[in-house]
C-alpha atoms as a PDB file:
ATOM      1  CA  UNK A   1       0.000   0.000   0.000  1.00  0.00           C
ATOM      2  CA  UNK A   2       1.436   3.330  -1.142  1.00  0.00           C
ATOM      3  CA  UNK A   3      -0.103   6.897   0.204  1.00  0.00           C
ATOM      4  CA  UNK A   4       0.107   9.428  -2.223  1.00  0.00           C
ATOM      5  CA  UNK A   5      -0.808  13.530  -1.838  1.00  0.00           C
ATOM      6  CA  UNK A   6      -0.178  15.989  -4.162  1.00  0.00           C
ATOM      7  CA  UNK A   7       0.460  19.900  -3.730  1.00  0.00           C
ATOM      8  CA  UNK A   8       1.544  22.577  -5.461  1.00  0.00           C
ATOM      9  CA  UNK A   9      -1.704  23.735  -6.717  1.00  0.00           C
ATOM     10  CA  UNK A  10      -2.986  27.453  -6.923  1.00  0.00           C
ATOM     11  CA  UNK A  11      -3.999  30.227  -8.991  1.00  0.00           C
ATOM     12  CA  UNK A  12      -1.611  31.714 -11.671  1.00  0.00           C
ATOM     13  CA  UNK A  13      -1.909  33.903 -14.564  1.00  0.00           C
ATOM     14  CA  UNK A  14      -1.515  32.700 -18.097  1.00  0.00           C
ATOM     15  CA  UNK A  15       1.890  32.143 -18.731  1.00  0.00           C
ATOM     16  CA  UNK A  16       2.880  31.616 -15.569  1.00  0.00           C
ATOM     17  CA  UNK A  17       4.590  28.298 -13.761  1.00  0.00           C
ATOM     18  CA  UNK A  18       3.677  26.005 -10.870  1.00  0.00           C
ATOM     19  CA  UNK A  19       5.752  23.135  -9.806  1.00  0.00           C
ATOM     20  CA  UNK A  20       3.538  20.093  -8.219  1.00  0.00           C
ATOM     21  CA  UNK A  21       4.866  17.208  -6.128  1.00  0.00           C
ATOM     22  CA  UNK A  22       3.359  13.908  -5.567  1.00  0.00           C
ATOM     23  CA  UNK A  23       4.679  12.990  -2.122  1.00  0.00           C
ATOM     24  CA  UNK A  24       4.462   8.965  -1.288  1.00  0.00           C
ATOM     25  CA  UNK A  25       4.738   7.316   1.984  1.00  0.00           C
ATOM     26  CA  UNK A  26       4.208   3.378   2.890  1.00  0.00           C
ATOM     27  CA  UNK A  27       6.731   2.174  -0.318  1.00  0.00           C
ATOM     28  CA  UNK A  28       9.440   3.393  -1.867  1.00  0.00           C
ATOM     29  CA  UNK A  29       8.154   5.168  -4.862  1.00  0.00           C
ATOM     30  CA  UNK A  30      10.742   3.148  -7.419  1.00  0.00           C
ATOM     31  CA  UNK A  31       8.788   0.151  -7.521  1.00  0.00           C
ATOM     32  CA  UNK A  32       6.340   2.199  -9.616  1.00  0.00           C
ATOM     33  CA  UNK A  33       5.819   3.928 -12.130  1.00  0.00           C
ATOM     34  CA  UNK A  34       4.162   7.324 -11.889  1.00  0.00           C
ATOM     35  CA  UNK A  35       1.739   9.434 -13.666  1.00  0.00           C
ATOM     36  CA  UNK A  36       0.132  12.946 -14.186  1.00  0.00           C
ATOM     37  CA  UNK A  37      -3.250  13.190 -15.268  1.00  0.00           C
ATOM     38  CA  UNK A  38      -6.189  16.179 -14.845  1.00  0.00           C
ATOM     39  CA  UNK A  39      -9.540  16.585 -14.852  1.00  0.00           C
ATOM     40  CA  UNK A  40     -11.515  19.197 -15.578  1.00  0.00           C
ATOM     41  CA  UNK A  41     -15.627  19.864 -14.888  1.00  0.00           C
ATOM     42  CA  UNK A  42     -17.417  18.232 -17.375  1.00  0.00           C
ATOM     43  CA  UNK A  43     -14.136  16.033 -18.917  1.00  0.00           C
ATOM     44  CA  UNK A  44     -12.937  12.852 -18.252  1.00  0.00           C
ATOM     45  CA  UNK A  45      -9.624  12.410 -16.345  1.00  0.00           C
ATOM     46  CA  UNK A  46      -6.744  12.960 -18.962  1.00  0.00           C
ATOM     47  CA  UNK A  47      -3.231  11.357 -18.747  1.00  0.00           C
ATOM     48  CA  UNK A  48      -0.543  13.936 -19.036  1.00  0.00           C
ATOM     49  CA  UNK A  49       2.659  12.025 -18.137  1.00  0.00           C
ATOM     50  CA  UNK A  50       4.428   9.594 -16.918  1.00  0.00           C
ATOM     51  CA  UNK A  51       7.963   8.275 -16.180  1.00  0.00           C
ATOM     52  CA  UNK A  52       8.772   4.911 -15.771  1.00  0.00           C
ATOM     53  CA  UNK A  53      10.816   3.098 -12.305  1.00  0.00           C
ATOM     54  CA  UNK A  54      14.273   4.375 -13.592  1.00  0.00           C
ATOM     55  CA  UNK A  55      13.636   7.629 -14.451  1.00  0.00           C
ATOM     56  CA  UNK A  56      15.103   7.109 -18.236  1.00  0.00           C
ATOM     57  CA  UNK A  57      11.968   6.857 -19.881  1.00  0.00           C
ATOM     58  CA  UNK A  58       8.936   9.678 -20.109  1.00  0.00           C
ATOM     59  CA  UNK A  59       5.866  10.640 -21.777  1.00  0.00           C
ATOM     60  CA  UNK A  60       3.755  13.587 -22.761  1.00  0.00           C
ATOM     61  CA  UNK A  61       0.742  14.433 -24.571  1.00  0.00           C
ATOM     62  CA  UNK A  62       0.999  16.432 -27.411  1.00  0.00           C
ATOM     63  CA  UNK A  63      -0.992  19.196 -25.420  1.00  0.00           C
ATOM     64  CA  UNK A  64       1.613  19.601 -23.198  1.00  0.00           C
ATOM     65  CA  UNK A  65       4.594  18.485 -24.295  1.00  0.00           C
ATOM     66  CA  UNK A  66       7.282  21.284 -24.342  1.00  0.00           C
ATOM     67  CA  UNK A  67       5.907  22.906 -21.559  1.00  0.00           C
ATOM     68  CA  UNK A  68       5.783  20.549 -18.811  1.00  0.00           C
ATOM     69  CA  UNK A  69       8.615  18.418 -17.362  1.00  0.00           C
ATOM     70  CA  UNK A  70       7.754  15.243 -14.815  1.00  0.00           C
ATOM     71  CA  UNK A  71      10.932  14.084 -12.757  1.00  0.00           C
ATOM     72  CA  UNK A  72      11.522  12.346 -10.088  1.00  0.00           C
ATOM     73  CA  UNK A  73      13.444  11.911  -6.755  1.00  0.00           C
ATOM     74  CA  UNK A  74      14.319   8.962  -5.153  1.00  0.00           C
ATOM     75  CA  UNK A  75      15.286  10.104  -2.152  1.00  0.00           C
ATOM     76  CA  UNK A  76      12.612  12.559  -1.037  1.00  0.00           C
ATOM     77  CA  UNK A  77      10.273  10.119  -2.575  1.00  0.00           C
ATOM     78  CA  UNK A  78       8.532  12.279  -4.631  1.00  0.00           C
ATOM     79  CA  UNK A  79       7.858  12.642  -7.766  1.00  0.00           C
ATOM     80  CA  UNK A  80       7.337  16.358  -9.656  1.00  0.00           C
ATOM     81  CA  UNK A  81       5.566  17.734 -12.379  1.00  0.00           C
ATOM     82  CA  UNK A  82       6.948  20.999 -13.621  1.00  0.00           C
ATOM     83  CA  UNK A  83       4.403  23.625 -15.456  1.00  0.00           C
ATOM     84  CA  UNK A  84       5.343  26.079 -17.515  1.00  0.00           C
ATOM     85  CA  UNK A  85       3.712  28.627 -19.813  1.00  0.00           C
ATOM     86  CA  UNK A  86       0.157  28.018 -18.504  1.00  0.00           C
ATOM     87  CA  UNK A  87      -3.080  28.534 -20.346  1.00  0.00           C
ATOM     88  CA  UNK A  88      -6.611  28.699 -19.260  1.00  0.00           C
ATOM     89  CA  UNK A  89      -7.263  25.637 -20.842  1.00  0.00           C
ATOM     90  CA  UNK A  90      -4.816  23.935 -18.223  1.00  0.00           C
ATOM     91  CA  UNK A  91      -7.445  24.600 -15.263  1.00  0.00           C
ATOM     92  CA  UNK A  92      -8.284  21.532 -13.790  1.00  0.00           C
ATOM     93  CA  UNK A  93      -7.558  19.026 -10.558  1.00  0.00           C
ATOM     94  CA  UNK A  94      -4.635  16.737 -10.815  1.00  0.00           C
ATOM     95  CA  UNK A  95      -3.629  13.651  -9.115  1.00  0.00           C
ATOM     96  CA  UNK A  96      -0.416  11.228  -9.577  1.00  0.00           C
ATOM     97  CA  UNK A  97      -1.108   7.825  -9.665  1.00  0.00           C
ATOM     98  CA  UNK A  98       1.466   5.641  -8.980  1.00  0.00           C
ATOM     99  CA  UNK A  99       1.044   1.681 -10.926  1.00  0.00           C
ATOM    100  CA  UNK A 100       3.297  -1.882 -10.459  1.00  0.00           C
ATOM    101  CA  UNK A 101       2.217  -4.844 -11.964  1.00  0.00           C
ATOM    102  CA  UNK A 102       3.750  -8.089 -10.613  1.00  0.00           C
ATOM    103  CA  UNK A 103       2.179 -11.487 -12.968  1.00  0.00           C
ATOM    104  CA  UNK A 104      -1.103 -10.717 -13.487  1.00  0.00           C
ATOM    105  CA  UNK A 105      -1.994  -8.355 -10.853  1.00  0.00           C
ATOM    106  CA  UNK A 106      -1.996  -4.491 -10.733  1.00  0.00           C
ATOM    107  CA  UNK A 107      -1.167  -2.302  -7.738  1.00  0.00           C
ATOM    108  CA  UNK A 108      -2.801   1.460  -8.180  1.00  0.00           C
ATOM    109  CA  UNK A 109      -2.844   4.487  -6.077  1.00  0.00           C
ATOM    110  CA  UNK A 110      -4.014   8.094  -6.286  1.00  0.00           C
ATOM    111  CA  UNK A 111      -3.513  10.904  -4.777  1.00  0.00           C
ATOM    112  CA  UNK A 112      -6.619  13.339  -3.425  1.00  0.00           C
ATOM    113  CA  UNK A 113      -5.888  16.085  -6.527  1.00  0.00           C
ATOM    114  CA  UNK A 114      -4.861  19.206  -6.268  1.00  0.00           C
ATOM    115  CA  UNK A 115      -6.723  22.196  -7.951  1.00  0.00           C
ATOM    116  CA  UNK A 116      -4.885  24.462 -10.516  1.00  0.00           C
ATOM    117  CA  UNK A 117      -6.823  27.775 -11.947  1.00  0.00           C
ATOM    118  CA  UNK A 118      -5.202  29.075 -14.729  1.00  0.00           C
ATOM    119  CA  UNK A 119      -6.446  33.488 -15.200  1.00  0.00           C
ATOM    120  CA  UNK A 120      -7.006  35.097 -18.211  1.00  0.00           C
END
């Protein structure tokens, strides 16, 4: 069992930059990997990231990609999502969720969310 809980969050101006960390506790966060996603009213949840146990390895969506940078580190156990160049369109909650798969069973946690509102 892994606890995860974001922050970060807040209100920003278009064009600004918010940094949000996804802060585990009960396992070490490199048995698994981690994502980004966000959810806005009336949307479904929408993957924006991930990076895999090593760290070598990440993933974007094209809405995103260029201005956001996931990382993690191992010893604070933590695992960040960098946001730069904000738009409007970024307003929304978002959670980490943190997967491992051993065989044929899947381990999955998320966080509570943490709400980003992006001004005109």
């Amino acid at each position: 069992q892994v606890q995860l809980v974001e922050s970060g969050g807040g209100l920003v101006q278009a064009g600004g930059s918010l940094r949000l960390s996804c802060a585990a506790s009960g396992r070490t966060l490199d048995r698994y990997t981690v994502g980004w996603f966000r959810q806005a009213p009336g949307k479904e949840r929408e993957f924006l990231a991930h990076i895999d146990r090593s760290g070598g390895t990440t993933d974007y969506v094209d809405s995103v990609k260029g201005r956001f940078t996931i990382s993690r580190d191992y010893a604070k156990n933590t695992v960040y999502l960098q946001m730069n160049n904000l738009k409007p369109e970024d307003t929304a909650v978002y959670s980490c969720n943190a997967r491992r798969t051993v065989g044929r069973s899947e381990w999955n946690y998320w966080g509570q969310g943490t709400q980003v509102t992006v001004s005109l």
